[in-house]
Every structure is written in structure tokens, then in C-alpha cells.
Protein backbone atom coordinates (compact mmCIF):
# COMPACT_ATOMS: atom_id res chain seq x y z
CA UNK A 1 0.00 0.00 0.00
CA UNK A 2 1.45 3.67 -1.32
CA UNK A 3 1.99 6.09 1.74
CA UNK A 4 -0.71 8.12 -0.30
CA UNK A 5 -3.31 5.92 -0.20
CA UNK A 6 -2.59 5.51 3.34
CA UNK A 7 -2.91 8.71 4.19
CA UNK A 8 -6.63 8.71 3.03
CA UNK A 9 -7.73 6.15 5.29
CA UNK A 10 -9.36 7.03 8.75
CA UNK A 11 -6.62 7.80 11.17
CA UNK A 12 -8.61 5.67 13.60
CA UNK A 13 -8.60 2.74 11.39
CA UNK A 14 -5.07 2.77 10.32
CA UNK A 15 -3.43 1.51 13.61
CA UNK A 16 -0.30 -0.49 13.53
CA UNK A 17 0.07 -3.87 14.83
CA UNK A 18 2.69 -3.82 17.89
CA UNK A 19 4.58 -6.97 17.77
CA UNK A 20 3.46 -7.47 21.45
CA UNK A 21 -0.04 -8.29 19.95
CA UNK A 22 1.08 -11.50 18.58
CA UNK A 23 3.56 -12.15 21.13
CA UNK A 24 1.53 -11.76 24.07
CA UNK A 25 -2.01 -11.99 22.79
CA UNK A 26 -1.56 -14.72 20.16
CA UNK A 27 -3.64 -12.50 17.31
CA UNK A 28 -2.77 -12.59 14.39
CA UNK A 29 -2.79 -9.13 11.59
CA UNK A 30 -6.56 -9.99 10.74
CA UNK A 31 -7.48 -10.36 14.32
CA UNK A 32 -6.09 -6.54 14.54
CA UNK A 33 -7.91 -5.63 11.77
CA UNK A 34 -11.37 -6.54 13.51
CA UNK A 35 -10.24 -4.91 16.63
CA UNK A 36 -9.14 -1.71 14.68
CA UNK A 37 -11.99 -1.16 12.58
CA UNK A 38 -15.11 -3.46 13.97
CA UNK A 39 -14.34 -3.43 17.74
CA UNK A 40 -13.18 -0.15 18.65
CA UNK A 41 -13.29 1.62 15.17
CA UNK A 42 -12.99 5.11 17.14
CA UNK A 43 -9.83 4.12 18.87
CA UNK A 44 -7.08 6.82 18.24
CA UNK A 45 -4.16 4.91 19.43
CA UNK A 46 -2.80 1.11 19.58
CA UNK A 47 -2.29 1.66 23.14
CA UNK A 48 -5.71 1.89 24.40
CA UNK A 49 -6.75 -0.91 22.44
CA UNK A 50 -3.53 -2.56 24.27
CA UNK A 51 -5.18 -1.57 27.35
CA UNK A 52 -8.61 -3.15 26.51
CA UNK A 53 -6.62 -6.53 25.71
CA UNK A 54 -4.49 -6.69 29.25
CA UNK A 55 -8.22 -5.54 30.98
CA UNK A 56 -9.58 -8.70 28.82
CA UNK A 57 -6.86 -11.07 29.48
CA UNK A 58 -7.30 -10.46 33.50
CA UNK A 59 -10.37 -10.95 33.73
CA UNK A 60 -10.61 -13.54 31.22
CA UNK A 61 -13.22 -12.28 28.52
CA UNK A 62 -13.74 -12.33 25.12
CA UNK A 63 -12.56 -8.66 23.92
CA UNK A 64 -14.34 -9.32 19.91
CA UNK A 65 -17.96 -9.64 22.45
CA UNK A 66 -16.78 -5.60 23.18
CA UNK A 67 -17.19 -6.38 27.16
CA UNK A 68 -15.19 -2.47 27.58
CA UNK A 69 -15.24 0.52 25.68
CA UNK A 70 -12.57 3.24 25.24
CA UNK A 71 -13.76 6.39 25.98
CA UNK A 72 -11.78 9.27 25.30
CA UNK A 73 -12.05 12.04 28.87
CA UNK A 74 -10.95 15.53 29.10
CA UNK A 75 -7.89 15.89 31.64
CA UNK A 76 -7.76 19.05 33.07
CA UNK A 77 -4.02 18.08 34.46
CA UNK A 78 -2.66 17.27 31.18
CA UNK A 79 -4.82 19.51 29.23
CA UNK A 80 -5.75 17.50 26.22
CA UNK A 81 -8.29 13.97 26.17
CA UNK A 82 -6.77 10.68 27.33
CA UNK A 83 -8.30 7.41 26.31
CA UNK A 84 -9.70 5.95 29.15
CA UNK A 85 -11.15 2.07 29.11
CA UNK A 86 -14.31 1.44 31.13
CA UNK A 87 -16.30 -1.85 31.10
CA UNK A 88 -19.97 -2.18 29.39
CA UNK A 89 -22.50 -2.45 31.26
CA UNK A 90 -22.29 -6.86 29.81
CA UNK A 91 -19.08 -7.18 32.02
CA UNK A 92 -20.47 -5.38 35.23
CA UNK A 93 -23.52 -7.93 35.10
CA UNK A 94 -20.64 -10.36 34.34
CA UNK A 95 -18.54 -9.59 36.93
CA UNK A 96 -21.95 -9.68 39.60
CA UNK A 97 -22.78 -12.98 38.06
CA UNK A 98 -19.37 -13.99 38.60
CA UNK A 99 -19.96 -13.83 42.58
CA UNK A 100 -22.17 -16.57 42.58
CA UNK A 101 -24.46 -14.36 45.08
CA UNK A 102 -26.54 -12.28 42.29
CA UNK A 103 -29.90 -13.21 42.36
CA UNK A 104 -31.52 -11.23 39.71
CA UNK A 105 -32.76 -7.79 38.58
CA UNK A 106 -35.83 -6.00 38.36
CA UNK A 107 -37.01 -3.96 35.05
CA UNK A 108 -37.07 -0.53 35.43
CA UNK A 109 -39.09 1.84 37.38
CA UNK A 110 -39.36 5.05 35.43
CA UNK A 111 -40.12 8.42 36.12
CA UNK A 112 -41.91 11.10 34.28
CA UNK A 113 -41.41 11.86 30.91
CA UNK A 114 -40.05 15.54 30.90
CA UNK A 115 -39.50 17.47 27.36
CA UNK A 116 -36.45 19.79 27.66
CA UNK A 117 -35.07 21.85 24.56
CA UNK A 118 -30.87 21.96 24.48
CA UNK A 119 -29.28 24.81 22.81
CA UNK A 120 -25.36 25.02 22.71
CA UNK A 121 -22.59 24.45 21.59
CA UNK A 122 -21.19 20.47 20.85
CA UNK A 123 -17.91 19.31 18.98
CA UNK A 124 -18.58 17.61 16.06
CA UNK A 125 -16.51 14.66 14.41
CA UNK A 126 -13.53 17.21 13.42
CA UNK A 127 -13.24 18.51 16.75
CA UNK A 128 -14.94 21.63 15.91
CA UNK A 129 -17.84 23.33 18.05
CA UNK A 130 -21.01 23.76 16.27
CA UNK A 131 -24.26 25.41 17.77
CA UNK A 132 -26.77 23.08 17.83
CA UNK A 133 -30.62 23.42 19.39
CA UNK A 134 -32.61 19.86 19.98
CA UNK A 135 -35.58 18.98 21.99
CA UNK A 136 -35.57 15.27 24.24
CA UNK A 137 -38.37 13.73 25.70
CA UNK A 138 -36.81 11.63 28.55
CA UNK A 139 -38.02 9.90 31.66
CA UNK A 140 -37.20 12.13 34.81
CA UNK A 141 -35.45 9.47 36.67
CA UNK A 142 -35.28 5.29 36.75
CA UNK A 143 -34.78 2.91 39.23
CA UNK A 144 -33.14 -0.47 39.01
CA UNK A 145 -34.04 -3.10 41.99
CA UNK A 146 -30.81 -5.63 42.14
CA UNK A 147 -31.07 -8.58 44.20
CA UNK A 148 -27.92 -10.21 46.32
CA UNK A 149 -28.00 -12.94 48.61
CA UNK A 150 -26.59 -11.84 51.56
CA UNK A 151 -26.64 -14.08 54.80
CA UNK A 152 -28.82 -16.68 53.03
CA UNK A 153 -31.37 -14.49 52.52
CA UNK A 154 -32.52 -12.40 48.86
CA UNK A 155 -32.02 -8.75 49.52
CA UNK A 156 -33.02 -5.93 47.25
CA UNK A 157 -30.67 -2.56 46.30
CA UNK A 158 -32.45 -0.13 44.46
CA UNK A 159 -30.86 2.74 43.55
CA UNK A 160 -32.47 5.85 41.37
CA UNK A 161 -30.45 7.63 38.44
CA UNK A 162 -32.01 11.13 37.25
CA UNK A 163 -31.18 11.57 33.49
CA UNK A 164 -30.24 14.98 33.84
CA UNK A 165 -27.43 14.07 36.03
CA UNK A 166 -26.31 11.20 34.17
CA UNK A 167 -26.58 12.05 30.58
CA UNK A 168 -23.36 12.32 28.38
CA UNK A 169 -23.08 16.12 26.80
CA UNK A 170 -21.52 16.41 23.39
CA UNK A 171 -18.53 18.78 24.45
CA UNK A 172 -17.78 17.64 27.58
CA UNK A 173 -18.51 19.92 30.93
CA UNK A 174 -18.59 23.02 28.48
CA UNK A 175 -21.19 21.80 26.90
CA UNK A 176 -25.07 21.11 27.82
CA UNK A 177 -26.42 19.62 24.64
CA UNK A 178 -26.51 15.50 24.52
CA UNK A 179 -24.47 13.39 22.40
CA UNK A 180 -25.83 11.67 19.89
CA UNK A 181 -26.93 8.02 21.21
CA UNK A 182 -28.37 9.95 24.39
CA UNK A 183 -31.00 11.64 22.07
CA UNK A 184 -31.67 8.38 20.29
CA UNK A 185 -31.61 6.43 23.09
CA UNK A 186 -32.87 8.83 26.19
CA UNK A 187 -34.99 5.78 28.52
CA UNK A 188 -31.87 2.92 27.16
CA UNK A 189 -29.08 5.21 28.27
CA UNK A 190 -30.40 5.94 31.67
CA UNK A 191 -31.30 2.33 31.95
CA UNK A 192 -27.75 0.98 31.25
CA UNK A 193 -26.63 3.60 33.65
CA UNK A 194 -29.41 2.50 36.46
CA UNK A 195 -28.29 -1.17 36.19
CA UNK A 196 -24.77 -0.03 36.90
CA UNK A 197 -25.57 2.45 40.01
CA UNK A 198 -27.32 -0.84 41.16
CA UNK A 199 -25.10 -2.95 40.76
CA UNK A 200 -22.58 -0.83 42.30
CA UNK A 201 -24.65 -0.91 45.57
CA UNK A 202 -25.07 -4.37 45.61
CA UNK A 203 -21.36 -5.39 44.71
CA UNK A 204 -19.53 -2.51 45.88
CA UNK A 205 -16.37 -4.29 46.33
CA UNK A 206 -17.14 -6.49 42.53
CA UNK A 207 -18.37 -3.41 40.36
CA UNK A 208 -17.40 0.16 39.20
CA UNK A 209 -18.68 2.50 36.57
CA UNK A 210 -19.76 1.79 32.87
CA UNK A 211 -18.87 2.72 30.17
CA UNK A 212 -22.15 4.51 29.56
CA UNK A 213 -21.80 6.57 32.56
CA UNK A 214 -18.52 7.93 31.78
CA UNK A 215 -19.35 8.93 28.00
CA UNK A 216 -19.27 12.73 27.92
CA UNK A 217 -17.49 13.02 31.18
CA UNK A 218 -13.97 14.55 32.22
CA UNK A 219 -11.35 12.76 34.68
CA UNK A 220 -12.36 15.33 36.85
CA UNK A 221 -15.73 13.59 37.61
CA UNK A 222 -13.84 10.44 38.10
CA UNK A 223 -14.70 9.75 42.50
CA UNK A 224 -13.82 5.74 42.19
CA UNK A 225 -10.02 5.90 40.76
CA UNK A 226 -11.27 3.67 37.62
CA UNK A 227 -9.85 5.33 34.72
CA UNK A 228 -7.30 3.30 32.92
CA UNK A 229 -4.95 5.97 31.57
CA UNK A 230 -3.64 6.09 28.35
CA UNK A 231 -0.67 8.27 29.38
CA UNK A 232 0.40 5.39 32.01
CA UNK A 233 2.33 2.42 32.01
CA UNK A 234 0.32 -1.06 31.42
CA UNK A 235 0.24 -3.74 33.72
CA UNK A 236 -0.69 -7.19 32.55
CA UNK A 237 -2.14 -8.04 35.32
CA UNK A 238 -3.06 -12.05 34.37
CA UNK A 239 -3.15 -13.84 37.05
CA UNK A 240 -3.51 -14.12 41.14
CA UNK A 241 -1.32 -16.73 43.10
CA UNK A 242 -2.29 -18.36 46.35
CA UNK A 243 -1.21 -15.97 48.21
CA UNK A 244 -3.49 -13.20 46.72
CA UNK A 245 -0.23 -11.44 44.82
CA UNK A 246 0.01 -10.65 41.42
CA UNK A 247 2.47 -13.29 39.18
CA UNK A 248 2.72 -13.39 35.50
CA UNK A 249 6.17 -12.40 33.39
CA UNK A 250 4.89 -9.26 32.68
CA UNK A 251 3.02 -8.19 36.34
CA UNK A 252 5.75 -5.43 36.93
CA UNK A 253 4.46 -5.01 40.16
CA UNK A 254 7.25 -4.82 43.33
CA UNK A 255 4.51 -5.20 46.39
CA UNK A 256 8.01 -4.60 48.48
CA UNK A 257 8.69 -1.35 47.42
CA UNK A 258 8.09 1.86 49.74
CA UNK A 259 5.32 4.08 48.18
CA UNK A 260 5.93 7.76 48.03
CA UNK A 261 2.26 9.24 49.08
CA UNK A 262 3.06 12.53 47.00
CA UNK A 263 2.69 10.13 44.12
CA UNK A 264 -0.75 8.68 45.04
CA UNK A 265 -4.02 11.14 43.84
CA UNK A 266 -6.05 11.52 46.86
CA UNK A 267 -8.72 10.03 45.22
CA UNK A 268 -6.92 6.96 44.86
CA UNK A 269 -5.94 6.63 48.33
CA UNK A 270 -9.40 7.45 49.48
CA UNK A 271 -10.59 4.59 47.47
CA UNK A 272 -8.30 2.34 48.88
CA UNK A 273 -8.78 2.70 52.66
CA UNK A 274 -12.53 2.71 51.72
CA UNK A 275 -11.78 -0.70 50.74
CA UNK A 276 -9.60 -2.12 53.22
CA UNK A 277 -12.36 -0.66 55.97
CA UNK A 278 -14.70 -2.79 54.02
CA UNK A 279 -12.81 -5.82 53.66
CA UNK A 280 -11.44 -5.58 57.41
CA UNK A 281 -15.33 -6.01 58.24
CA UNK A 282 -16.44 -8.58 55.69
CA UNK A 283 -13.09 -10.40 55.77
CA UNK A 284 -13.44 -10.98 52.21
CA UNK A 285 -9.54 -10.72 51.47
CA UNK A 286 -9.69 -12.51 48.12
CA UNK A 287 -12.21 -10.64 46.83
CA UNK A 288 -10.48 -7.75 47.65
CA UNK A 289 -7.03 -8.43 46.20
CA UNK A 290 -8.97 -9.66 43.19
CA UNK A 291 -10.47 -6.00 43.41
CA UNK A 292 -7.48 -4.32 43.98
CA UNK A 293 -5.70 -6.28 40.63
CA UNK A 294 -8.90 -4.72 38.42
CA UNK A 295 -9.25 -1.54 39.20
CA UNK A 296 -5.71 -0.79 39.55
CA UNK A 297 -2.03 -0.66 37.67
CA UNK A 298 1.37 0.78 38.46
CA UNK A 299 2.29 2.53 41.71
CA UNK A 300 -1.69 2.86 42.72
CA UNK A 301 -1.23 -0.66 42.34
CA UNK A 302 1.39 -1.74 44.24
CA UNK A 303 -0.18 1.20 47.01
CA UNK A 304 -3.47 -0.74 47.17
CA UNK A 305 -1.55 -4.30 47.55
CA UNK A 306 0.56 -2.66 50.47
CA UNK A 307 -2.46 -1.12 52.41
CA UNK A 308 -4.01 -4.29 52.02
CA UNK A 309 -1.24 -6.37 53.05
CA UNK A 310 -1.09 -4.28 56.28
CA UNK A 311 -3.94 -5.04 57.45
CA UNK A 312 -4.11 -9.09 56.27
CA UNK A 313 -0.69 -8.87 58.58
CA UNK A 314 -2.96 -9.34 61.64
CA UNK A 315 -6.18 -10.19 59.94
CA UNK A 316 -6.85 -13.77 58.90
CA UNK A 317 -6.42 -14.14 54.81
CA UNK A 318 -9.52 -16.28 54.84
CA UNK A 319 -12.35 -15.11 52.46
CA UNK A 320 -15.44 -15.93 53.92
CA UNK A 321 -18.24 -17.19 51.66
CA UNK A 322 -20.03 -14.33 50.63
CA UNK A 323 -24.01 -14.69 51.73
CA UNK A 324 -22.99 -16.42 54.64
CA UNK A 325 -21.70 -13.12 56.76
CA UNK A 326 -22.98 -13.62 60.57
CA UNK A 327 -24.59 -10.73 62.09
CA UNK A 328 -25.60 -8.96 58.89
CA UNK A 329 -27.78 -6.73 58.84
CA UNK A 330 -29.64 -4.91 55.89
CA UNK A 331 -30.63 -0.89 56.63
CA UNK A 332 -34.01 -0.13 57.15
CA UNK A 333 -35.51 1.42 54.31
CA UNK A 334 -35.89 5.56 53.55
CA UNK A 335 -39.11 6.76 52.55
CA UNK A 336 -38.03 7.12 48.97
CA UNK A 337 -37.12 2.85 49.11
CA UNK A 338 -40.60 2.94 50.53
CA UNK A 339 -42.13 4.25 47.67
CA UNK A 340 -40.21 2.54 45.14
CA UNK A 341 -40.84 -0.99 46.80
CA UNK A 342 -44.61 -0.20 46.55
CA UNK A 343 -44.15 1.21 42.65
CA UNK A 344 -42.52 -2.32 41.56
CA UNK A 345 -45.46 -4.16 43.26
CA UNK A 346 -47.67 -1.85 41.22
CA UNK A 347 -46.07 -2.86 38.17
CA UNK A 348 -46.04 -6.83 39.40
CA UNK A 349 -49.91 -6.83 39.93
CA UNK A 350 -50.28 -5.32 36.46
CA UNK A 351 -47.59 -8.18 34.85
């Protein structure tokens, strides 16, 4: 192929193959092809799509069933979008199902329909802002019941997502007018992201954020420290030992070394002593090394595998069947769980 001809095609589309791919990944030029231009077609670099095969390979998934996305997010620190991988909303049920402890989920429970008019400004496929004026009809709010069996017995956690906080904007923060899927799609975006907020509140330890709730968003809205980076180094992290640590040939993690705090975003160390509090009470250690290996790489990494080895120093590395905790205890519900238990029996009677 002439260097002219290649110049016509897509830059998206015209990735090249790092020889890692075949050596570490076993794919083959065609396979690269699919994930180039039928997988992740909007992909700008090889490395993200790198990053969505070491997420695959961890977790063991099938990256040509698309279980992440990349997502490209505004960072305000570096000034420019990074590409960011996220799961789909498939690999968060996945991941719950994984457990062995979900026990279902609900349909939705919408809200009002509400017509709005948008007028602004939104970046089209060049990267240029355009003005743009549409009008969505879109359900107020939904709620998705999730059900987890915790100490033997099926509880519920419902959680309610309003679509003007969740829906993706075409230019970012800057912008208020919805991208393009969210006007298509108004009540099947919100109901991705209600299965996730859900799910997060049932698994909080399993799950994170979707895909579909980070669309539109900046790091800057990131709270969880879930954002794969396409600035930072990749971990393959493939596998856990006995002993809860990461091993593999290419793990590049040193759990020995002494972790400079200055380097660690606040967020990310508020994340992980939010879970070591939780897994000091459940005593679910596996679960949360496993947790750790997912949701982080590099030096947040190797922090969260040292704050957690702290604690398993006096705490017994036992993981204790999840839905057999003693002495649990669910919350008693608000007035607005009230009212949403009574609105899915409405809708059962009516089945």
C-alpha cells in the first residue's frame, strides 16, 4: 500500500500492529484488523486498544464480544483527552454474576417523561464546536431493583439515576447539549446507567462504573479511581497466586517497594482505605485483592496491595463465603425505598 493511499484512510482505522499483539495476545494481523476497525473503530491509538486486551486477558473475557469501551475524557491536568477504558454495562452484570451471590434484577421503574429543549454548543466529528438546538423527551429518573444474597437471605438494592445528572453532553462539561446516542436512546441510556448504580450498591467491592456513565465526562468527575490511563504504564495483570499477589512475566508489580504518598491522587488513596475498611469487616480478602488487581495498575497498584497487606498482617487471609456473613444486617428502608418498593409491586400486579 502507497503512503498516499494511506494517508486517506481514517486515522482511527489505520493503527499499527505492535509486535506485542502476537507475542503476548496470540492475534494474528486480521485479528487486529477486527479490533481496529469493527471493535473499537474510534480508537485513536494502539495503546488503548492494548489496554482493553491486558483488561480482557485479567479478567478472562472475550474482547471481539466488546465487554469495555474506550472512551476518550478531558484531563484538566494534562490539558488535552486521554483514552480511558471502562467496562460495558455486559461485564459489570458479568462480573456480579461472577460472585455466585446475584440473584436477579428488576425492570425498570421510570419516572416522568419531561421534554427539555438543548441549545449550545457540541464538537462535532472534526473537533470543531457547532451550535446546535434539539428537543428530548426523557423519563425524569429510573430505578433499578438488584437482588444479592446476603446471609442466606434475597435482599433488594435499588438505587435511582435522574437523566439529567447522568446524561453524556456532546462537548464535555462546556457543553449542555446530549451526544448523539443519548438523544436516540434517552430511557436505554439511563437504563444501562441504572443497572450499573445498582449494581454498584449491591457489589460494591465487585463493580465500578460503565462505560455509559462515563461517555461525555472529564477525569475530573472520576470519585472511584477507575480510569485506565492512556498516558500510564500497562500492567498485565493475568493472574492471582495463592497468596493473593500478582504473578505473571509481565506483572511489573514490586509489592516490596516503599510508596511515596506525594505520588498517590487523593482520590486513589481514598478509594483504597474505603476498601480495606470494608474488607477488614467482611473479611473478604480474596475478593479484595482480586479487586485491587482490576481496578488498579502501576504505583496505585502496588499502594493498594501494600495497604491491604497491612492489614491481612494481623487479619486472617480467609475469604469468607459471601451470603454467609454472621450478624448482617440490611438498613431499614428511607421513605423514597418505601415508595419505590410499593411502585414495583404496582407494576407486578399489572404483569
Amino acid at each position: 500500500m502507497s503512503q498516499n493511499n494511506r494517508n486517506t484512510l481514517p486515522k482511527s482505522r489505520d493503527l499499527p500492529m505492535p509486535a506485542v499483539v502476537q507475542q503476548s495476545y496470540g492475534l494474528t494481523e486480521q485479528s487486529w484488523k477486527v479490533l481496529t476497525e469493527v471493535t473499537f473503530p474510534t480508537a485513536k491509538t494502539p495503546e488503548a486498544i492494548l489496554m482493553a486486551l491486558d483488561y480482557c486477558k485479567a479478567r478472562k473475557l472475550d474482547i471481539f464480544k466488546k465487554p469495555v469501551h474506550i472512551v476518550p475524557m478531558w484531563s484538566a491536568a494534562l490539558g488535552r483527552n486521554v483514552e480511558t477504558v471502562w467496562p460495558s454495562i455486559m461485564e459489570i452484570q458479568t462480573t456480579a454474576s461472577r460472585t455466585g451471590v446475584w440473584a436477579g434484577m428488576d425492570r425498570p421503574v421510570w419516572g416522568p417523561d419531561i421534554t427539555k429543549t438543548f441549545t449550545g454548543r457540541y464538537k462535532d466529528d472534526n473537533e470543531q464546536w457547532q451550535e446546535s438546538s434539539v428537543t428530548v423527551t426523557f423519563p425524569e429518573w429510573v430505578a433499578v431493583t438488584v437482588y444479592r444474597i446476603v446471609g442466606g437471605k434475597r435482599c433488594a438494592f435499588t438505587e435511582e439515576v435522574y437523566w439529567l445528572e447522568a446524561y453524556s453532553t456532546a462537548g464535555g462539561k462546556h457543553s449542555d447539549v446530549p451526544t448523539a446516542m443519548w438523544i436516540k436512546r434517552p430511557k436505554g441510556q439511563l437504563s444501562k446507567c441504572g443497572k450499573a448504580a445498582s449494581l454498584r450498591a449491591a457489589f460494591p467491592e465487585e463493580c465500578g462504573y460503565a462505560a455509559e456513565e462515563m461517555d461525555g465526562k472529564t477525569l475530573d468527575d472520576v470519585v472511584d479511581a477507575s480510569v485506565i490511563d492512556g498516558s500510564a504504564t500497562v500492567v498485565n495483570a493475568t493472574e492471582v497466586g495463592s497468596d493473593n499477589h500478582v504473578f505473571g512475566d509481565d506483572a511489573g508489580i514490586d509489592t516490596n517497594r516503599v510508596v511515596d504518598l506525594s505520588q498517590i491522587h487523593p482520590k486513589v488513596q481514598k478509594a483504597v482505605a474505603e476498601l480495606v475498611r470494608r474488607t477488614t469487616a467482611a473479611g473478604a480478602w480474596k475478593a479484595a485483592y482480586d479487586y485491587a488487581n482490576q481496578k488498579f495498575k502501576g504505583i496505585d497498584l502496588t499502594f493498594a496491595l501494600a495497604e491491604l497487606d497491612k492489614v491481612s498482617e494481623v487479619e486472617p487471609r480467609t475469604t469468607q463465603p459471601l451470603g454467609q456473613t454472621e450478624g448482617t444486617v440490611m438498613p431499614p428502608l428511607t421513605p423514597k425505598d418505601m415508595a419505590m418498593t410499593q411502585a414495583r409491586q404496582a407494576l407486578s400486579t399489572h404483569r
